[in-house]
C-alpha atoms as a PDB file:
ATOM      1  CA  UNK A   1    -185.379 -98.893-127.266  1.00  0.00           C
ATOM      2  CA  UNK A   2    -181.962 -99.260-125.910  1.00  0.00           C
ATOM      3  CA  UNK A   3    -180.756-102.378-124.644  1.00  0.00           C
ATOM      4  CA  UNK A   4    -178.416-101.603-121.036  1.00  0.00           C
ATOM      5  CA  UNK A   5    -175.945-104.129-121.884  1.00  0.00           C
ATOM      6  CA  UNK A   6    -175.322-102.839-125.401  1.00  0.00           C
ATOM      7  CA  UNK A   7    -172.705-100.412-123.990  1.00  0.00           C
ATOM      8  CA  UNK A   8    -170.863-103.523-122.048  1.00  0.00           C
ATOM      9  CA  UNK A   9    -170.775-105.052-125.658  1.00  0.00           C
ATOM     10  CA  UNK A  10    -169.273-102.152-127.085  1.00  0.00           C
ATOM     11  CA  UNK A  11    -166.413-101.567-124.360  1.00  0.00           C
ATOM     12  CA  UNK A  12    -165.418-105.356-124.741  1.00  0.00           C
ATOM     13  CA  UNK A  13    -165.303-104.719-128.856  1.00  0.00           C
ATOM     14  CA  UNK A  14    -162.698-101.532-127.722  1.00  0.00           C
ATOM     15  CA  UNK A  15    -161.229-103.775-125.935  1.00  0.00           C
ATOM     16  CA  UNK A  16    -160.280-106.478-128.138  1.00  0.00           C
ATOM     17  CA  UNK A  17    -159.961-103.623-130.652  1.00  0.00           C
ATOM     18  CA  UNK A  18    -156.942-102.586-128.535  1.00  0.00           C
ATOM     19  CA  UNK A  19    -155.175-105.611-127.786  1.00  0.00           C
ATOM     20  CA  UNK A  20    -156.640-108.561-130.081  1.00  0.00           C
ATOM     21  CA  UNK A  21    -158.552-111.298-129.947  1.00  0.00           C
ATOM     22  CA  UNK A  22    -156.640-114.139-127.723  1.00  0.00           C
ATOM     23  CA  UNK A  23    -157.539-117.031-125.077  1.00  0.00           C
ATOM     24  CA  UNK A  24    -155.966-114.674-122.439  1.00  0.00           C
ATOM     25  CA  UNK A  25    -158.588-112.233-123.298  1.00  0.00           C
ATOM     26  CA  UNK A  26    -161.608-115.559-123.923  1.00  0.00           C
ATOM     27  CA  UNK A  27    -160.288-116.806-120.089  1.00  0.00           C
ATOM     28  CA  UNK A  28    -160.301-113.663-118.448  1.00  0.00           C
ATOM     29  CA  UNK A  29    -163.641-112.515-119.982  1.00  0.00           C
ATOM     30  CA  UNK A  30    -165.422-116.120-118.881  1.00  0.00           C
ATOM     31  CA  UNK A  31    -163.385-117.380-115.808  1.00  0.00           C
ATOM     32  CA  UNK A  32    -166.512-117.118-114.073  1.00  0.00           C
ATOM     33  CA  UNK A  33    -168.465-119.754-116.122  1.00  0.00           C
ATOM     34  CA  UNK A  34    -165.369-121.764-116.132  1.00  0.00           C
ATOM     35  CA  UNK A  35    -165.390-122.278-112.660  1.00  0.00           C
ATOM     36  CA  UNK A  36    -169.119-122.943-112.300  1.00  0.00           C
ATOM     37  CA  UNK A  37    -168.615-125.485-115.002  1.00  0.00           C
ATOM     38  CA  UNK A  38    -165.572-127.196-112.866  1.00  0.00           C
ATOM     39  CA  UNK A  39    -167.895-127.511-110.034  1.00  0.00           C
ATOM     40  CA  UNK A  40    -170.752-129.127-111.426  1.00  0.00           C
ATOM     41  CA  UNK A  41    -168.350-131.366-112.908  1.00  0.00           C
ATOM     42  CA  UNK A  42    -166.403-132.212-110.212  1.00  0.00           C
ATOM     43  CA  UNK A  43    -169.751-133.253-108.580  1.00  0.00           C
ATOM     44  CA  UNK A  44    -170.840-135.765-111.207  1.00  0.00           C
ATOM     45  CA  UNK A  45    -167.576-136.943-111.893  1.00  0.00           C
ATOM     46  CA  UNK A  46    -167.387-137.606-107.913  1.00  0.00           C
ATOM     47  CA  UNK A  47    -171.079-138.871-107.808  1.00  0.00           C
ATOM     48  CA  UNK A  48    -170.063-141.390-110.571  1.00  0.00           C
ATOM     49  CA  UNK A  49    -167.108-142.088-109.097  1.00  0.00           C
ATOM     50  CA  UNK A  50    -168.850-143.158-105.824  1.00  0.00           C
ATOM     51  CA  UNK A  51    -171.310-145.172-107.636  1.00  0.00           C
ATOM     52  CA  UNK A  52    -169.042-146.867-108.996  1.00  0.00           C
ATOM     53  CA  UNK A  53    -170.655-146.019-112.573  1.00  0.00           C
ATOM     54  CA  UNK A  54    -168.061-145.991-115.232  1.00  0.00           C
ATOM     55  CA  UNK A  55    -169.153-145.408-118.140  1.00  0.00           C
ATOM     56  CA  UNK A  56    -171.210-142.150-116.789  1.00  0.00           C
ATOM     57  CA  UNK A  57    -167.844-141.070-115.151  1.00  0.00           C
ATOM     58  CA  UNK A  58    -166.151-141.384-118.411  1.00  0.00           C
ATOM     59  CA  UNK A  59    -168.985-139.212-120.030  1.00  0.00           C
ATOM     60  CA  UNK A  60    -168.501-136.875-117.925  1.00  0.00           C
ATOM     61  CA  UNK A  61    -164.603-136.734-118.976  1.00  0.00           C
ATOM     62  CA  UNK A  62    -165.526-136.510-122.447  1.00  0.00           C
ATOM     63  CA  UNK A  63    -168.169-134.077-122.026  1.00  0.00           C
ATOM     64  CA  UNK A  64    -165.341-131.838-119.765  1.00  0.00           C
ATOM     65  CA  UNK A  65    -162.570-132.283-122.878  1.00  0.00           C
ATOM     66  CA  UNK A  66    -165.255-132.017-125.227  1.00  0.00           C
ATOM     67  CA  UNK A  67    -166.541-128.453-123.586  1.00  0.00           C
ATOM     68  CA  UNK A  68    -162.816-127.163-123.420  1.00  0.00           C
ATOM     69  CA  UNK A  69    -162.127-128.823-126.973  1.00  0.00           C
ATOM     70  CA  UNK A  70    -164.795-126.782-128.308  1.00  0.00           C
ATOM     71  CA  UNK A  71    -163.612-123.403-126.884  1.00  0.00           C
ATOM     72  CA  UNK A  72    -160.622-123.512-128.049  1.00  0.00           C
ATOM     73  CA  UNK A  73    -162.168-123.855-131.528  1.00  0.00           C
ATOM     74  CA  UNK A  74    -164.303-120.867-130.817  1.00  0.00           C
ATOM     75  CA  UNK A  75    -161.564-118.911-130.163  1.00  0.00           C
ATOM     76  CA  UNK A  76    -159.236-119.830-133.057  1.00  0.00           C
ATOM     77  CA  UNK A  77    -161.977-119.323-135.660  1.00  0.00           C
ATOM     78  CA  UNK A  78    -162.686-115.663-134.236  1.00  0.00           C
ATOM     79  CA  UNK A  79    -158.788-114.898-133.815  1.00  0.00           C
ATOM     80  CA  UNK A  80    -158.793-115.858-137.475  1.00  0.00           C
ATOM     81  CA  UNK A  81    -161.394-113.491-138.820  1.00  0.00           C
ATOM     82  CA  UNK A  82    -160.819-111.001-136.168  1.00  0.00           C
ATOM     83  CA  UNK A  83    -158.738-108.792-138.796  1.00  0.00           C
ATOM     84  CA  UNK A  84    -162.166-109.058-141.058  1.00  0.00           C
ATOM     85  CA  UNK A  85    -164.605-107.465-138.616  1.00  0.00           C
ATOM     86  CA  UNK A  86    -161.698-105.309-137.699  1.00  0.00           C
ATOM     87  CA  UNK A  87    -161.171-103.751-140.730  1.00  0.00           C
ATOM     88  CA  UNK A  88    -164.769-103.111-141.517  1.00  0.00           C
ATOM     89  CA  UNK A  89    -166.428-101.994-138.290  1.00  0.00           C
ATOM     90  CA  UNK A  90    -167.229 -98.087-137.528  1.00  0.00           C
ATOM     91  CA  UNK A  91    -165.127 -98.161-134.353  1.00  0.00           C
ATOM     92  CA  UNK A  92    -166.101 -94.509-134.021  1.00  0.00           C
ATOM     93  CA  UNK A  93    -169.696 -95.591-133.936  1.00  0.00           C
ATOM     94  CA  UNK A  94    -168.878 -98.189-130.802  1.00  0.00           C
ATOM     95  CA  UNK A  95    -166.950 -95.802-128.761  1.00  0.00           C
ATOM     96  CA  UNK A  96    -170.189 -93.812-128.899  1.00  0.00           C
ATOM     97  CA  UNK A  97    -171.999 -96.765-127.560  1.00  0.00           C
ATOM     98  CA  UNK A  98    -169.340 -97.519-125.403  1.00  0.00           C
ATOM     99  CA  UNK A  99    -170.083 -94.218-124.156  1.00  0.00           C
ATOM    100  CA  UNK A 100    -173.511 -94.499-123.852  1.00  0.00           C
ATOM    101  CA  UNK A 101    -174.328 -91.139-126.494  1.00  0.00           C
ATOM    102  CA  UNK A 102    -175.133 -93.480-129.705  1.00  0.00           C
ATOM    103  CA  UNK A 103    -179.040 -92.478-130.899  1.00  0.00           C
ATOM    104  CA  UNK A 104    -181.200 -95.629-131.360  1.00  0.00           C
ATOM    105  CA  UNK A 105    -178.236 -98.055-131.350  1.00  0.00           C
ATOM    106  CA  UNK A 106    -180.508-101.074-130.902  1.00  0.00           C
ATOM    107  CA  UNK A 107    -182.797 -99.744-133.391  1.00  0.00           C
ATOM    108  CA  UNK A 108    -182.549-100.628-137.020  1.00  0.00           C
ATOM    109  CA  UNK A 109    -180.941 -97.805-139.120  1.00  0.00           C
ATOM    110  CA  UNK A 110    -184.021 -96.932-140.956  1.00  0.00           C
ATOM    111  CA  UNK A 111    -186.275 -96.684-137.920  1.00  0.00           C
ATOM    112  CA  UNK A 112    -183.294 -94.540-135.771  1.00  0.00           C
ATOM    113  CA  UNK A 113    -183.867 -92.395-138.739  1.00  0.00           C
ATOM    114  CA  UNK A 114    -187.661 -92.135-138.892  1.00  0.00           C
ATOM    115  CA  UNK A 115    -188.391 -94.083-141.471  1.00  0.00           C
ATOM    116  CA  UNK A 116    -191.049 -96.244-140.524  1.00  0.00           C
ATOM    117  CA  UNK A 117    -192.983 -98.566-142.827  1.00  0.00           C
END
């Protein structure tokens, strides 16, 4: 069984197979969530705000720094081992995915090949 969005996956791999793994590429890939995540907290930061509850407002400040705080981490350790999984991925294997012409891709190797227990 073949999963739709394995062939997204595997154009976003060619992708930062082409031009590296960066926070350029991180932003422009999840600007999206970003800016759901600035509106719910620009709501509770303006809720506490109102309230007059300081220590929740503050919360909500750390929780913001701590959510961008921990992206950046996330993308530093993948940069890192990006020349890793580089080096030992079949990248003719995911442009056939990418493509959409990979047998089985979702499928363990021994059952894409028949051999079932």
């Amino acid at each position: 069984m073949k999963r739709p969005h394995e062939a997204l996956l595997a154009r976003r791999l060619l992708e930062t197979h082409e031009r590296g793994y960066g926070f350029a590429l991180f932003y422009r890939r999840t600007w999206k969530w970003y800016l759901l995540l600035g509106l719910v907290f620009a709501l509770a930061l303006t809720f506490a705000a109102e309230a007059e509850l300081w220590p929740l407002f503050y919360g909500f400040v750390g929780c913001a720094c701590g959510v961008l705080l921990r992206d950046i981490g996330w993308v530093r350790a993948i940069r890192k081992n990006w020349p890793f999984s580089d080096k030992v991925t079949d990248w003719e294997k995911v442009r056939r995915m990418a493509e959409g012409t990979e047998p089985g891709a979702s499928e363990p190797e021994d059952v894409a090949r028949g051999e079932r227990e």
